[in-house]
Protein backbone atom coordinates (compact mmCIF):
# COMPACT_ATOMS: atom_id res chain seq x y z
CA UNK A 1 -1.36 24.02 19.29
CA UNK A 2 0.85 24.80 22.13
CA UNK A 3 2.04 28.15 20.54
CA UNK A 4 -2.23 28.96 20.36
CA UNK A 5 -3.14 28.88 24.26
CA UNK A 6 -4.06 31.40 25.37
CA UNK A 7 -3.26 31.56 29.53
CA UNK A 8 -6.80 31.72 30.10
CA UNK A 9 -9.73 30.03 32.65
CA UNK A 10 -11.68 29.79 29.57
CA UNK A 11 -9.38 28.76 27.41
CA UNK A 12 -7.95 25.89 30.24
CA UNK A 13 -11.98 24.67 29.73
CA UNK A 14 -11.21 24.12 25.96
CA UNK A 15 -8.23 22.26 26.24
CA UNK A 16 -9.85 19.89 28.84
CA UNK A 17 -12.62 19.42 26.48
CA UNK A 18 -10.62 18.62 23.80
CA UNK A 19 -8.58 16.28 25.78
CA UNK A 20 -12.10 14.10 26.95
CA UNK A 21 -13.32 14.30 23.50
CA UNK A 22 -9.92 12.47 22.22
CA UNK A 23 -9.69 9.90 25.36
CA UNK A 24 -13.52 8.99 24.43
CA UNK A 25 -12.53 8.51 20.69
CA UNK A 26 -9.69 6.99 21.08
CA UNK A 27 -10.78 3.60 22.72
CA UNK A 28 -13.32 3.52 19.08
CA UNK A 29 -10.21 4.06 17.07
CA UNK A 30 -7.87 1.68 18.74
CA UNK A 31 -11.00 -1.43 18.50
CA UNK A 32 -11.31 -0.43 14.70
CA UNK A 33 -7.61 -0.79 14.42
CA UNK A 34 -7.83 -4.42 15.69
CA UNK A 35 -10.39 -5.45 13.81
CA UNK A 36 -8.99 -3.91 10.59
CA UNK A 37 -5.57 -5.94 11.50
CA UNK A 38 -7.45 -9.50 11.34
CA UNK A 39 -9.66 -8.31 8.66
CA UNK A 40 -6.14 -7.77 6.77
CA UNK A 41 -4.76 -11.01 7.62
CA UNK A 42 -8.01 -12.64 7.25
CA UNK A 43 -7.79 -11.14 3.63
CA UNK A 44 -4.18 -11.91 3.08
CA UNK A 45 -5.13 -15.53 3.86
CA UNK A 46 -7.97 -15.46 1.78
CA UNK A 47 -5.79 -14.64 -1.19
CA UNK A 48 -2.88 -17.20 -0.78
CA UNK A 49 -5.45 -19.71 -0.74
CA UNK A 50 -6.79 -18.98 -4.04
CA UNK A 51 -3.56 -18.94 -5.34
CA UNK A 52 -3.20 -22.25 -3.82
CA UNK A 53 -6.76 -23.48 -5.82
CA UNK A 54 -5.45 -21.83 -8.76
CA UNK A 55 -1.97 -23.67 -8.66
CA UNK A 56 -3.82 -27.25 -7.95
CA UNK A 57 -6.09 -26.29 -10.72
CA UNK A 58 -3.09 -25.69 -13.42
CA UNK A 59 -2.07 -28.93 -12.72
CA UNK A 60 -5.19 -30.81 -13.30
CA UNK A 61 -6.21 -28.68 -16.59
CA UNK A 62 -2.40 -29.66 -18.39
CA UNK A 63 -3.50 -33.41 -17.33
CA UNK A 64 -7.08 -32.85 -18.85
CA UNK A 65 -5.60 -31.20 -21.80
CA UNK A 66 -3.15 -33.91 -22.59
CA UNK A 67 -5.55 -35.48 -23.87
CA UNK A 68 -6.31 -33.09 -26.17
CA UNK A 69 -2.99 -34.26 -28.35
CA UNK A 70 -2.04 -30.96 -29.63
CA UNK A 71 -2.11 -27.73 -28.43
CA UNK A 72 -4.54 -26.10 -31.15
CA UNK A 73 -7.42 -27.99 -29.91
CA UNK A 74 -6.85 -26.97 -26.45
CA UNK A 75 -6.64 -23.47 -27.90
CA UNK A 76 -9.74 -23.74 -29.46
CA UNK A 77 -11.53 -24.77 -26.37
CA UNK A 78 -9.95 -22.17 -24.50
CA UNK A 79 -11.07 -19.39 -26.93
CA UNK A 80 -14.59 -20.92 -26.61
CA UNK A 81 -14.63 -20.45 -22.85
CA UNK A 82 -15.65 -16.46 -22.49
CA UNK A 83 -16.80 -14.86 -19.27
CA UNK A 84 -19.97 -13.42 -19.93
CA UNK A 85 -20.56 -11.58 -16.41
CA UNK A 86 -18.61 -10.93 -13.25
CA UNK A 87 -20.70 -11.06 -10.31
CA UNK A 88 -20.31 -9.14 -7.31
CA UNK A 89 -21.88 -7.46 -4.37
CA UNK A 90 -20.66 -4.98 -1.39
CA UNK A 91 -20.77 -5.72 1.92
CA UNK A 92 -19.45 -3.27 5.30
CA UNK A 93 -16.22 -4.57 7.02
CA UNK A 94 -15.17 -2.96 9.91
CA UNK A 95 -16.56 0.57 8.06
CA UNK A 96 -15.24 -0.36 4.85
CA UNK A 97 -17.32 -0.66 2.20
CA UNK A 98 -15.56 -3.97 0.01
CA UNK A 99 -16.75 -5.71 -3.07
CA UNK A 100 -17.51 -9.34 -2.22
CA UNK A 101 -17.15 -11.72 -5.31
CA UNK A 102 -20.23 -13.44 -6.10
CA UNK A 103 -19.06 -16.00 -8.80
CA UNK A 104 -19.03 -15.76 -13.06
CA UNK A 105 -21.98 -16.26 -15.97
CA UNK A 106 -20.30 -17.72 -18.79
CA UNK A 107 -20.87 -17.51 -22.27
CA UNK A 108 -22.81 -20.58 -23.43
CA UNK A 109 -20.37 -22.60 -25.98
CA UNK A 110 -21.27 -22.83 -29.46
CA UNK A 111 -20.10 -26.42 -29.57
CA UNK A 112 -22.18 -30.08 -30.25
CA UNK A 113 -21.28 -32.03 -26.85
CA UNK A 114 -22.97 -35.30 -28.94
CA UNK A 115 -19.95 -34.79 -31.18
CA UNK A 116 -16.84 -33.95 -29.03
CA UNK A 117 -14.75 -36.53 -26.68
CA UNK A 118 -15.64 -37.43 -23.70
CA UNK A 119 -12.54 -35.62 -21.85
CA UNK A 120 -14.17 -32.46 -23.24
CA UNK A 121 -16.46 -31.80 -20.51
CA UNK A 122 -13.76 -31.99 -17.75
CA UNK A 123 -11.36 -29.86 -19.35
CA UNK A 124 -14.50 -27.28 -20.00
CA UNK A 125 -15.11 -26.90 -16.44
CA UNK A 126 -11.23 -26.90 -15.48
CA UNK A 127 -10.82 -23.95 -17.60
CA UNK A 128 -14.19 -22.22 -16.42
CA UNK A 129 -13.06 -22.99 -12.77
CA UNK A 130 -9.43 -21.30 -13.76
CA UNK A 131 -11.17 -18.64 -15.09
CA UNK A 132 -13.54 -17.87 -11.99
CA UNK A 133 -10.44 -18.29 -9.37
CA UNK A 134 -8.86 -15.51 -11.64
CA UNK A 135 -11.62 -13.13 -11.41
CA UNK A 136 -11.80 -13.81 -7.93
CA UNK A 137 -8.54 -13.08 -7.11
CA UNK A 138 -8.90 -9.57 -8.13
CA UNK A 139 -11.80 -8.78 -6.10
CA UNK A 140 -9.99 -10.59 -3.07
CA UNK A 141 -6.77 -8.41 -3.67
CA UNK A 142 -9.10 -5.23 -4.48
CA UNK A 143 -10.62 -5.83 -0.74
CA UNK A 144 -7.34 -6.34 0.48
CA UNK A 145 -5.94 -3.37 -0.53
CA UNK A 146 -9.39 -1.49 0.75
CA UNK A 147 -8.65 -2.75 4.13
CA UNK A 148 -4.95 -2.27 4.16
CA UNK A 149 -5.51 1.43 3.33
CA UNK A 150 -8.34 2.33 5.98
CA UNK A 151 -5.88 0.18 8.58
CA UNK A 152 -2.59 2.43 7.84
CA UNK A 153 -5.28 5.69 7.84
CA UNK A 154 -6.53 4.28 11.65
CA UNK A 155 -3.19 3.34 12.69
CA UNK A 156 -2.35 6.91 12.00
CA UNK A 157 -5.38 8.68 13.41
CA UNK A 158 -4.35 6.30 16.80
CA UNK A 159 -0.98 7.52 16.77
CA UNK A 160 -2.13 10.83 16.31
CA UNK A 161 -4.52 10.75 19.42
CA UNK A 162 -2.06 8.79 21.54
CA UNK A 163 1.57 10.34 20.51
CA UNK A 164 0.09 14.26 19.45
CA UNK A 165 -3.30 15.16 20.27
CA UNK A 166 -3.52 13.87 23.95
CA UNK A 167 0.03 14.50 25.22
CA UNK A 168 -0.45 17.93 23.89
CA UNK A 169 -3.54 18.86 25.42
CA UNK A 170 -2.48 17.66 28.78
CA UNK A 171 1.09 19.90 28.48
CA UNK A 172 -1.54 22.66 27.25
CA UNK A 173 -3.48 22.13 30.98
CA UNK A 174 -0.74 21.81 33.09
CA UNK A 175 0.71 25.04 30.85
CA UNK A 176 -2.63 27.19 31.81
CA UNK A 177 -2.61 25.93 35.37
CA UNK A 178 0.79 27.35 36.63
CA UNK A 179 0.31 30.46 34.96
CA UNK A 180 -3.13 30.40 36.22
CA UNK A 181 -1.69 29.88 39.67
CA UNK A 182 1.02 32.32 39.49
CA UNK A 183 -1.24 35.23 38.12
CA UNK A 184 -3.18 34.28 41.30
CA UNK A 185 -0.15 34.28 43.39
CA UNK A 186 0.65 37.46 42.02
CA UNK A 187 -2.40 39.01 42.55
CA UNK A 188 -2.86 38.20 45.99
CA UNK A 189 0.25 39.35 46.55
CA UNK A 190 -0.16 42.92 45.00
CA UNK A 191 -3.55 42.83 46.88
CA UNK A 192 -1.28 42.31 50.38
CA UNK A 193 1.01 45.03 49.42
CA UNK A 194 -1.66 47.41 48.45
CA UNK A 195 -3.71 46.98 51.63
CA UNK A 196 -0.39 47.58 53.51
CA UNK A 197 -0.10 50.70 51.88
CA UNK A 198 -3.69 51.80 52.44
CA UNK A 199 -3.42 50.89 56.31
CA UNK A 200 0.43 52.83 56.48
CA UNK A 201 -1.37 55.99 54.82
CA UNK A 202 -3.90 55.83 57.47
């Protein structure tokens, strides 16, 4: 930009413009920033504790499937358990538009309770409960990385406002005013000399 000024009262007007249209932005951009940083860590905490749930889980669904005796049968039940939908919504965080898990329909199992063990129900619901925290997961790291990106895009657009933009505008001012002032200088000068001139050729 500073190669583009033009030495100009006009052209002094734009600069100053510029520089109170980034010093009014900038205060937005730096509150967005800080919200975007706990929405991050928010996030970020959000995810290690479903891998937390999904680590407790593991270890309760081996326990329920002991029971089970060998591992075909807990196969089978496995296969049985099928996600049928994934439900989600969107919801606006800090200007970020992030889908928001909602839970998971499963597929209803083609098996007679009346004629399996009783142990059969619990490890059911273990391995539905594994399955949800999975599907979660993905939608938690899928917001994560949403809000991670618009925070590094903000970060930058601050840095460009505080480090480029405003710093530049005001060496653009102070630029225009001392030529400004010595075109001035310089013309009152010539003015002096000239009526000098005038009076000696009287």
């Amino acid at each position: 930009m500073a190669d583009k000024i033009k030495f100009t009262k006009q052209d002094q007007k734009k600069q100053q413009d510029a520089l109170k249209q980034f010093k009014r932005f900038l205060p937005t951009l730096q509150l967005k920033k800080q919200q975007l940083q706990a929405e991050v860590r928010r996030s970020s905490d959000l995810l290690e504790d479903n891998l937390r749930r999904q680590q407790e889980l593991r270890g309760a669904l081996t326990q329920s499937l002991i029971f089970f005796g060998d591992t075909g049968a807990a196969r089978e039940i496995e296969s049985k358990v099928r996600i049928e939908k994934i439900k989600a919504s969107e919801q606006n965080i800090a200007g970020v538009p992030i889908p928001v898990f909602e839970g998971v329909e499963f597929a209803p199992l083609p098996i007679d309770r009346f004629a399996t063990d009783w142990y059969f129900d619990d490890a059911v619901e273990a391995l539905k409960r594994a399955a949800e925290l999975k599907e979660e997961y993905k939608i938690l790291y899928r917001q994560y990385e949403l809000l991670a990106e618009e925070l590094r895009t903000t970060g930058q657009r601050v840095n460009l406002f505080e480090k480029v933009k405003i710093p530049e505008c005001q060496e653009n001012i102070r630029k225009i005013r001392i030529m400004l002032g010595d075109l001035e200088t310089s013309a009152v000068a010539r003015s002096k000399i000239a009526k000098r001139k005038t009076a000696a050729a009287n």
